[in-house]
N, C-alpha and C. Protein backbone atom coordinates (compact mmCIF):
# COMPACT_ATOMS: atom_id res chain seq x y z
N UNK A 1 123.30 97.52 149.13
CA UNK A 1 123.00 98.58 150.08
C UNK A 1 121.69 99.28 149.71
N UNK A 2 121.48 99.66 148.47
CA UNK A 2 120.11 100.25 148.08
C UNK A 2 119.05 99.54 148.72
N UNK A 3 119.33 98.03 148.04
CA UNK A 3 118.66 97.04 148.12
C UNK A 3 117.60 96.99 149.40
N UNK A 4 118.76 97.04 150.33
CA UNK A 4 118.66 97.41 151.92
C UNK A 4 117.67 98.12 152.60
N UNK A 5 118.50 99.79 151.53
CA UNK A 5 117.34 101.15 152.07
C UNK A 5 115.71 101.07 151.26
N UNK A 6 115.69 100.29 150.42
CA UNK A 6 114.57 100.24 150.02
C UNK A 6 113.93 99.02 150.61
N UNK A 7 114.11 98.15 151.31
CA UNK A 7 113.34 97.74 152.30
C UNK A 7 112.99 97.68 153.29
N UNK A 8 113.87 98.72 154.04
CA UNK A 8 113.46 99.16 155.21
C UNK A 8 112.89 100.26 155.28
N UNK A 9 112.65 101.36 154.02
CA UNK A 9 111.63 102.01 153.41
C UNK A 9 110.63 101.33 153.37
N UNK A 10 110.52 100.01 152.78
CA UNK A 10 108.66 99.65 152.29
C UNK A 10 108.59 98.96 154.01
N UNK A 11 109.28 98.38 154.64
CA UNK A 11 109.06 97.74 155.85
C UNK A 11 107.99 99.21 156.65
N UNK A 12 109.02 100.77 156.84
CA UNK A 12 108.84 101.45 157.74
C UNK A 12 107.47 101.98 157.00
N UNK A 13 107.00 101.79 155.86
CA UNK A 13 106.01 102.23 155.18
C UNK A 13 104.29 101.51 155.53
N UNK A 14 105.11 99.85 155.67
CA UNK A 14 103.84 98.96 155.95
C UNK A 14 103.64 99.68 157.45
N UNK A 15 104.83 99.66 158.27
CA UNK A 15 104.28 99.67 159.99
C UNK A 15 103.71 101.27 160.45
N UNK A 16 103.90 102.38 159.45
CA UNK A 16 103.44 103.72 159.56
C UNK A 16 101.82 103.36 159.22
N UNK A 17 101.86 102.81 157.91
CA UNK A 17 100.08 102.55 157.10
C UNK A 17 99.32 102.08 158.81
N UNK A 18 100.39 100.49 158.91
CA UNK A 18 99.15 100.14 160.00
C UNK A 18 99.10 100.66 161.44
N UNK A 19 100.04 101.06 161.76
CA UNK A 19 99.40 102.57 162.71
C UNK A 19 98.46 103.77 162.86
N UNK A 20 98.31 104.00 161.42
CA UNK A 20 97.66 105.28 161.15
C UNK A 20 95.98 104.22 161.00
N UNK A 21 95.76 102.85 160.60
CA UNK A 21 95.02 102.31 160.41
C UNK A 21 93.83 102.18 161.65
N UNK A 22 95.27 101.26 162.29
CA UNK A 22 95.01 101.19 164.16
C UNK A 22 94.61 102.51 164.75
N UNK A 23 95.01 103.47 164.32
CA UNK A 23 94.78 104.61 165.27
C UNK A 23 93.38 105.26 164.79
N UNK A 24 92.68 104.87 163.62
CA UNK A 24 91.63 105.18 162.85
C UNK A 24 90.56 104.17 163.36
N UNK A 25 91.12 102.88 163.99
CA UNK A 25 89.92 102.02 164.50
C UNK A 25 89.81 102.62 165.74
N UNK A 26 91.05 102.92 166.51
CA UNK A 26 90.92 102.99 167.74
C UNK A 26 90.04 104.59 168.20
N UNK A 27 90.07 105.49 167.26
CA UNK A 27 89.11 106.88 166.91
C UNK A 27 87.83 106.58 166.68
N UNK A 28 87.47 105.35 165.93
CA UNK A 28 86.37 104.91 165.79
C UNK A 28 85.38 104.58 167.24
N UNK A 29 86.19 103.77 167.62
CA UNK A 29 86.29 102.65 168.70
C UNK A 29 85.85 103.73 170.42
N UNK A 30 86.55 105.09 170.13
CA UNK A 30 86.38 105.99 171.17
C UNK A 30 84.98 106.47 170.88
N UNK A 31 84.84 107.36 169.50
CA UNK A 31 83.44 107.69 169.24
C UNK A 31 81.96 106.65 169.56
N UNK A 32 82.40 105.60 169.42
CA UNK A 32 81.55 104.95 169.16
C UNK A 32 81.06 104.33 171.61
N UNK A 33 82.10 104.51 172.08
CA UNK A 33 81.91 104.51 173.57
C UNK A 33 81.30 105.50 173.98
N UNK A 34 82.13 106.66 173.38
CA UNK A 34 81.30 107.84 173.84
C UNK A 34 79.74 108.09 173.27
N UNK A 35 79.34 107.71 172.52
CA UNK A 35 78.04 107.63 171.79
C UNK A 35 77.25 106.93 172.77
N UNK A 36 77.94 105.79 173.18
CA UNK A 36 76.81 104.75 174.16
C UNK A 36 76.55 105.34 175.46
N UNK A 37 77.89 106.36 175.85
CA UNK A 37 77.51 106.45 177.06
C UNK A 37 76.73 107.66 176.97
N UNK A 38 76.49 108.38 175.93
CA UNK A 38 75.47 109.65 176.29
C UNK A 38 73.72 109.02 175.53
N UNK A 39 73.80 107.96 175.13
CA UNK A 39 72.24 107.09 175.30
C UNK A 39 72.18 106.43 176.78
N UNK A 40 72.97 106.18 177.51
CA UNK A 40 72.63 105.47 178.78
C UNK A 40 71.53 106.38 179.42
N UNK A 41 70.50 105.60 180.23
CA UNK A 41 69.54 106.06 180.99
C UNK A 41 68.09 105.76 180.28
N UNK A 42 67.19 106.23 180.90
CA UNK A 42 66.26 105.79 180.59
C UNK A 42 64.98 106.95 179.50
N UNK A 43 64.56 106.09 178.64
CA UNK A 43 63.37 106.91 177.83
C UNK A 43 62.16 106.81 177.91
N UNK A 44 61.45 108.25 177.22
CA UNK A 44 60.18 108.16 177.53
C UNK A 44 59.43 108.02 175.96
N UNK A 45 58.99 106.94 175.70
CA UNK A 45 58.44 107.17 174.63
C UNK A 45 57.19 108.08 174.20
N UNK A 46 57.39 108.82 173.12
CA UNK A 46 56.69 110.15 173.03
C UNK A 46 55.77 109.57 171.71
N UNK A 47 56.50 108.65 170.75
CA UNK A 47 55.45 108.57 169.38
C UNK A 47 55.85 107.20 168.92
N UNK A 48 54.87 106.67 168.28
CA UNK A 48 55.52 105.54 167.66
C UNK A 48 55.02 105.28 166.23
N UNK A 49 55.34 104.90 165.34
CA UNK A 49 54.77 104.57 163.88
C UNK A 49 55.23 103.37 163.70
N UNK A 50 54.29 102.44 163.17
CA UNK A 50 54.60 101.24 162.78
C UNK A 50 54.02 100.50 161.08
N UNK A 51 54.84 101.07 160.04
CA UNK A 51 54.25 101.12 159.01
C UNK A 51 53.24 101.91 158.34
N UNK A 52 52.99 103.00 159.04
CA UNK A 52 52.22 104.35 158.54
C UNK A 52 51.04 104.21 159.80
N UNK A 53 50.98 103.13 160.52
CA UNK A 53 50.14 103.24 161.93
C UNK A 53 50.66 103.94 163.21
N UNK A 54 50.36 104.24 163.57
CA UNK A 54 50.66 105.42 164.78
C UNK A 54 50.26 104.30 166.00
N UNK A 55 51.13 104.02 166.76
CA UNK A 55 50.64 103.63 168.60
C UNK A 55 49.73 104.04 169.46
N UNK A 56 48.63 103.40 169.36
CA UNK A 56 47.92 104.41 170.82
C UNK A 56 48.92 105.05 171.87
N UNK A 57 48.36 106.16 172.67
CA UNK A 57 48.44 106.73 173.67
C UNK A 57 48.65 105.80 174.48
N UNK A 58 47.44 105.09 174.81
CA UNK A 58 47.43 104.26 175.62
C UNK A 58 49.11 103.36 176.15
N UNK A 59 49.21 102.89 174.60
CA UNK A 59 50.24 101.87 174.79
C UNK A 59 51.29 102.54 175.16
N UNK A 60 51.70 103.77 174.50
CA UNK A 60 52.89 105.13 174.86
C UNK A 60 53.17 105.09 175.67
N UNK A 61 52.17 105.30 176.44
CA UNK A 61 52.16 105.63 178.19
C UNK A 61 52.75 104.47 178.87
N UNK A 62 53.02 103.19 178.37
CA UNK A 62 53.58 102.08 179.35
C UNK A 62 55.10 102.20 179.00
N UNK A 63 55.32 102.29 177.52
CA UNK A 63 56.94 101.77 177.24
C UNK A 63 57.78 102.86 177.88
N UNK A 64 58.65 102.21 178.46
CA UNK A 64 60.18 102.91 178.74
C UNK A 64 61.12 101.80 178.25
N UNK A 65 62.07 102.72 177.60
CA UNK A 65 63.81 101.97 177.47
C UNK A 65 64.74 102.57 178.23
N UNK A 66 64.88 101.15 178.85
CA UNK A 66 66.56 101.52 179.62
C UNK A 66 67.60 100.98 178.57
N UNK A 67 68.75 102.14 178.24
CA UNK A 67 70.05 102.07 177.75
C UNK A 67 71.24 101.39 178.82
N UNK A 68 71.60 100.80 178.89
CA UNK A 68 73.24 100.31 180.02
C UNK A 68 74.08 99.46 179.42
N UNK A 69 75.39 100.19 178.92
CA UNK A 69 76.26 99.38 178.15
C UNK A 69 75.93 98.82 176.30
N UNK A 70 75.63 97.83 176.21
CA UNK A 70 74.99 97.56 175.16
C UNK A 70 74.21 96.94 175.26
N UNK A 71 73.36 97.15 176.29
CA UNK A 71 72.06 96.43 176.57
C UNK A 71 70.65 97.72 176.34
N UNK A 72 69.79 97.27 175.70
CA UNK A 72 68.49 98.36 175.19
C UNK A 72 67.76 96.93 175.44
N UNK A 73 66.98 97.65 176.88
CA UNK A 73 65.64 97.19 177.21
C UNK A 73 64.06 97.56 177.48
N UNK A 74 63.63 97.06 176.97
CA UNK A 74 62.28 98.10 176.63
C UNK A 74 61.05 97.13 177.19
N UNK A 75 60.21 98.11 178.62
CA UNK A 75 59.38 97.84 179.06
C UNK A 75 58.34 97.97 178.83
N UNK A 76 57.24 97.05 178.56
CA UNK A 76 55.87 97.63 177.94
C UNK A 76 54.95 96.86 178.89
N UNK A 77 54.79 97.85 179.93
CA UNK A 77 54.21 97.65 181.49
C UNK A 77 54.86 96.50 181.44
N UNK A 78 54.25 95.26 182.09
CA UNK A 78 54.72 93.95 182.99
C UNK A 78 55.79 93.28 182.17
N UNK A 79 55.54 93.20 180.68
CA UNK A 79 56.79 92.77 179.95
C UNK A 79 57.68 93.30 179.76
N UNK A 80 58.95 92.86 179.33
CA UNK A 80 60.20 93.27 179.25
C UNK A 80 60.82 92.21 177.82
N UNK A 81 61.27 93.43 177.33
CA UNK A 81 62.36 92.90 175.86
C UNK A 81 63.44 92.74 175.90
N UNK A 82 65.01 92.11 175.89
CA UNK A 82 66.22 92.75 176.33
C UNK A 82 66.92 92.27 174.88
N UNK A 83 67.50 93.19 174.37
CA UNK A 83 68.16 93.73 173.10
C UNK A 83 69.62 94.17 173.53
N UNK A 84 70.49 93.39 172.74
CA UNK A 84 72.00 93.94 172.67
C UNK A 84 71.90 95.13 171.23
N UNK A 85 72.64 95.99 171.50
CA UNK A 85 72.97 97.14 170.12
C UNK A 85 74.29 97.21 169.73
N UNK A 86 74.60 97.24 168.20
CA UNK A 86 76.08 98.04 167.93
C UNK A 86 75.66 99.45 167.46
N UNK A 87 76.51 100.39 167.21
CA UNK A 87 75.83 101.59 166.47
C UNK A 87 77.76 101.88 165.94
N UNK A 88 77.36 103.01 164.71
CA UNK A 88 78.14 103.25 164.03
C UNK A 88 77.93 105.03 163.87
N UNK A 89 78.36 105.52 164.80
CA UNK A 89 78.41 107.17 165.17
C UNK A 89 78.60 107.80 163.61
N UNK A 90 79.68 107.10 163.10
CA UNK A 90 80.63 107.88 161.65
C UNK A 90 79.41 107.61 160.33
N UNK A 91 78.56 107.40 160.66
CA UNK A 91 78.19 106.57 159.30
C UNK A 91 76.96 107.91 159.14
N UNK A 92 76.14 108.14 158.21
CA UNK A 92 75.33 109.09 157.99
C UNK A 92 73.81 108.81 157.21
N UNK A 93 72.45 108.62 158.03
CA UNK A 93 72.42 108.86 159.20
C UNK A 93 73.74 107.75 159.82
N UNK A 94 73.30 108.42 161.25
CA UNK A 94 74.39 107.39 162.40
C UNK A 94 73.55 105.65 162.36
N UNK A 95 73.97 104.66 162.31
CA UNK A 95 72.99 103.43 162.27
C UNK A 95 73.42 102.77 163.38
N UNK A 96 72.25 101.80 163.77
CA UNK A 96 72.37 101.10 164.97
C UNK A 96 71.38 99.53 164.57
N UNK A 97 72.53 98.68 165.23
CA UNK A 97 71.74 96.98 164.80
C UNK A 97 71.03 96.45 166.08
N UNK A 98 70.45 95.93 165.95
CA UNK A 98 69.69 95.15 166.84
C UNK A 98 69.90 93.64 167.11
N UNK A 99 69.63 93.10 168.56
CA UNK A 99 69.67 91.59 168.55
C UNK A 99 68.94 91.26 169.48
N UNK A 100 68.23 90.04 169.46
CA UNK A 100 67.80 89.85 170.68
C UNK A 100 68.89 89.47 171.81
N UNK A 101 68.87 89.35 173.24
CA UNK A 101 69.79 88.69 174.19
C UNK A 101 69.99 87.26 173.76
N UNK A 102 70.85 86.92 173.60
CA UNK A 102 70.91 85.42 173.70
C UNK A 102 70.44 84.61 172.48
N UNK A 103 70.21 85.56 171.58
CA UNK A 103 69.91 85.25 169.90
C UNK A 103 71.19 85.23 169.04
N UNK A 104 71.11 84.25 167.69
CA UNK A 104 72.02 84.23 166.97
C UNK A 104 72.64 85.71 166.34
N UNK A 105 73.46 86.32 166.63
CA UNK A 105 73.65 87.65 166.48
C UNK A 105 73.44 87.81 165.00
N UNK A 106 73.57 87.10 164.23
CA UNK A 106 73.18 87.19 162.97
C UNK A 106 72.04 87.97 162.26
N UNK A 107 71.44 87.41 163.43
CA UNK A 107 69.68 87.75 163.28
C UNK A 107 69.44 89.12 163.73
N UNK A 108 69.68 90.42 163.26
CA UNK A 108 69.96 91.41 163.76
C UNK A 108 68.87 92.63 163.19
N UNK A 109 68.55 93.39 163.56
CA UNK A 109 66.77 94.80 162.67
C UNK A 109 67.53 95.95 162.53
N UNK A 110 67.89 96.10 161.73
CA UNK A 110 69.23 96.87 160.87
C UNK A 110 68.01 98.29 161.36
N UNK A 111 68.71 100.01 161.71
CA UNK A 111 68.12 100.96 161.90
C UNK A 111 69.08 102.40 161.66
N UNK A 112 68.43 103.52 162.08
CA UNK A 112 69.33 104.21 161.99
C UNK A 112 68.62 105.27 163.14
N UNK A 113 69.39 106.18 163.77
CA UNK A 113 68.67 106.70 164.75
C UNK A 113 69.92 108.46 164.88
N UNK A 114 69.15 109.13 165.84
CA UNK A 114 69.25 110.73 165.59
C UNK A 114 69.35 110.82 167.54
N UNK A 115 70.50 111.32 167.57
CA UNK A 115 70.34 111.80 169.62
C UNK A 115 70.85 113.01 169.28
N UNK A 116 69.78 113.88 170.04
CA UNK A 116 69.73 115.23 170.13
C UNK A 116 69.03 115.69 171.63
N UNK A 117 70.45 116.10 172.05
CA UNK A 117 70.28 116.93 173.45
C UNK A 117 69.52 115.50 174.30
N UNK A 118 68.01 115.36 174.47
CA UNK A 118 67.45 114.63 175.24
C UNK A 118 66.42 113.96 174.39
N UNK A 119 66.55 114.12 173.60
CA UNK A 119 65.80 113.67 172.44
C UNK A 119 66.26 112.02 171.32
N UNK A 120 65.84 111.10 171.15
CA UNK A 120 66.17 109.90 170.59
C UNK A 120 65.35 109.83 169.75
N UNK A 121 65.71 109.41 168.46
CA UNK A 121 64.40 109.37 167.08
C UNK A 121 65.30 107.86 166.79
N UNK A 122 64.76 107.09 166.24
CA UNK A 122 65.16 105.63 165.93
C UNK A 122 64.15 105.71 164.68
N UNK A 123 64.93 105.18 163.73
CA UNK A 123 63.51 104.42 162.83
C UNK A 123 64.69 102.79 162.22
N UNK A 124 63.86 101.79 162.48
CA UNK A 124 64.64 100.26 162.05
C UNK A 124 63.29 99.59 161.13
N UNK A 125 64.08 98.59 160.58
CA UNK A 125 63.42 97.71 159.99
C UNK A 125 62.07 97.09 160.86
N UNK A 126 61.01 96.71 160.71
CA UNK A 126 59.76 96.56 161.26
C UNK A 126 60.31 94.56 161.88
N UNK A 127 60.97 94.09 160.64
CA UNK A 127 61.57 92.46 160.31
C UNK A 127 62.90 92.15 160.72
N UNK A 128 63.14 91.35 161.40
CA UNK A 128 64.64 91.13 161.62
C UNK A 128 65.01 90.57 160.36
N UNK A 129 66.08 90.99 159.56
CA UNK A 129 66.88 91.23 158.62
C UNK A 129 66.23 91.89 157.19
N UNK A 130 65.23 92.54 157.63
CA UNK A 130 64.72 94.06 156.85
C UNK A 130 66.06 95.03 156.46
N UNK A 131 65.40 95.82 155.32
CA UNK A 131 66.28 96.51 154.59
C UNK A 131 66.68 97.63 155.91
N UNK A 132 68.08 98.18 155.93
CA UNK A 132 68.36 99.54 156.65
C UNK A 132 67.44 100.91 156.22
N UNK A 133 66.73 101.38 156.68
CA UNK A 133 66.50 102.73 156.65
C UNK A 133 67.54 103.78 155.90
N UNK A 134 66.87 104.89 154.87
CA UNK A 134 67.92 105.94 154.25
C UNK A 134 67.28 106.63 155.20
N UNK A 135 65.80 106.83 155.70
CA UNK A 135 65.50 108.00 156.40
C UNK A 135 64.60 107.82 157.31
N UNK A 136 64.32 108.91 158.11
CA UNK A 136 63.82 108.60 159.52
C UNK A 136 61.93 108.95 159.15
N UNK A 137 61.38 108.09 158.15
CA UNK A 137 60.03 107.96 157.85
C UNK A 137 59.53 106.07 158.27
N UNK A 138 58.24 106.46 158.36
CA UNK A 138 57.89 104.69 158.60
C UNK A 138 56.18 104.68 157.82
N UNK A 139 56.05 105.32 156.67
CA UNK A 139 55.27 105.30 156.15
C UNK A 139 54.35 104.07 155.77
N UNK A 140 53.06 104.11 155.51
CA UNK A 140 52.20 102.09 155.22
C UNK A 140 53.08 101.52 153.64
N UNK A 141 53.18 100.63 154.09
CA UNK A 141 54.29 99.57 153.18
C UNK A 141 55.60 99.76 153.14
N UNK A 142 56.09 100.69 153.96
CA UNK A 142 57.66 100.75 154.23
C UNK A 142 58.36 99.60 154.94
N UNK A 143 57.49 99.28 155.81
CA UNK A 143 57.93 97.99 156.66
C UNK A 143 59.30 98.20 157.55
N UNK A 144 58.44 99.92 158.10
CA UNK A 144 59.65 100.34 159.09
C UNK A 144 59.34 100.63 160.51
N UNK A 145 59.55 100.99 161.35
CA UNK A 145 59.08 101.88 162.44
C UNK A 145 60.03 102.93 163.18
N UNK A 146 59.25 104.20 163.81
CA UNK A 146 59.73 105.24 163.82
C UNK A 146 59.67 105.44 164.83
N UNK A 147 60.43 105.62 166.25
CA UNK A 147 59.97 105.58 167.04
C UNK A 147 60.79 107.47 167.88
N UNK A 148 59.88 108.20 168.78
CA UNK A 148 60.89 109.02 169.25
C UNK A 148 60.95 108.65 170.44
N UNK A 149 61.97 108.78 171.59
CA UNK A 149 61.71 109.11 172.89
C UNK A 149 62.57 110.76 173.71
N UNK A 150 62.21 110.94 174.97
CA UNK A 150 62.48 112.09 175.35
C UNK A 150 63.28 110.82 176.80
N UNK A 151 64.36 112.05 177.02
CA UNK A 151 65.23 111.16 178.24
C UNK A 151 63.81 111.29 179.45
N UNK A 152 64.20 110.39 180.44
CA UNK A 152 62.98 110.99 181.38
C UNK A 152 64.10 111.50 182.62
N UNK A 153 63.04 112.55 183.08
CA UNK A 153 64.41 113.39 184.25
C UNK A 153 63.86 112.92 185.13
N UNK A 154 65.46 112.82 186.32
CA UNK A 154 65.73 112.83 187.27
C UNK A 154 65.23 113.30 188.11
């Protein structure tokens, strides 16, 4: 009889753990929707650094990214880039991976990025499978880039 209550103790013990587990992905899993859906829409790129080089104006003035779902596409006038994202809300900074569409997902530009109000700061690896970013600098020989954008209104 002990025998008994002590395994339906460790039984009710395993199926509590993986509930509380499940319910910790599935918290994850919410944050991490709600995160995407307040990047949806489109940006205005305001600055860019690319290894301690700064973007012309010029070029500024063409790029926009559209956010939709997990698609980040970024127009630079007539061309177009299309990038799948994961991001990880919980993590600190918050980080976000990169892929191309239709690329071995493997192949991914590890980053980390900052959304504030209407505001987007990204800084990623310059290299697909470059080191992650600790911070939002893209200084010469970092082999990062920094990019901000502002939402563009409606």
């Amino acid at each position: 009889m002990r025998a008994h209550i002590v395994s339906v103790l460790a039984v009710g013990s395993v199926v509590i753990a993986f509930g509380l587990v499940t319910a910790g992905e599935d918290k994850k899993g919410d944050a991490v929707k709600m995160e995407m859906k307040q990047l949806e829409g489109v940006w205005v790129l305001q600055s860019l650094e690319n290894d301690g080089k700064p973007l012309s104006e010029e070029l500024i003035k063409q790029i926009r990214l559209t956010i939709k779902g997990d698609r980040y596409t970024v127009d630079i006038g007539d061309r177009k880039v299309e990038l799948t994202y994961k991001l990880d809300p919980s993590k600190k900074p918050k980080t976000i991976d990169f892929s191309l569409v239709g690329d071995d997902e493997k192949k991914t530009t590890p980053g980390i990025y900052e959304l504030a109000t209407d505001t987007l700061k990204m800084c990623r690896a310059s290299e697909v499978g470059g080191k992650r970013p600790a911070e939002f600098s893209a200084a010469e020989g970092s082999g990062r880039i920094l990019a901000v954008y502002k939402r563009e209104k409606k």
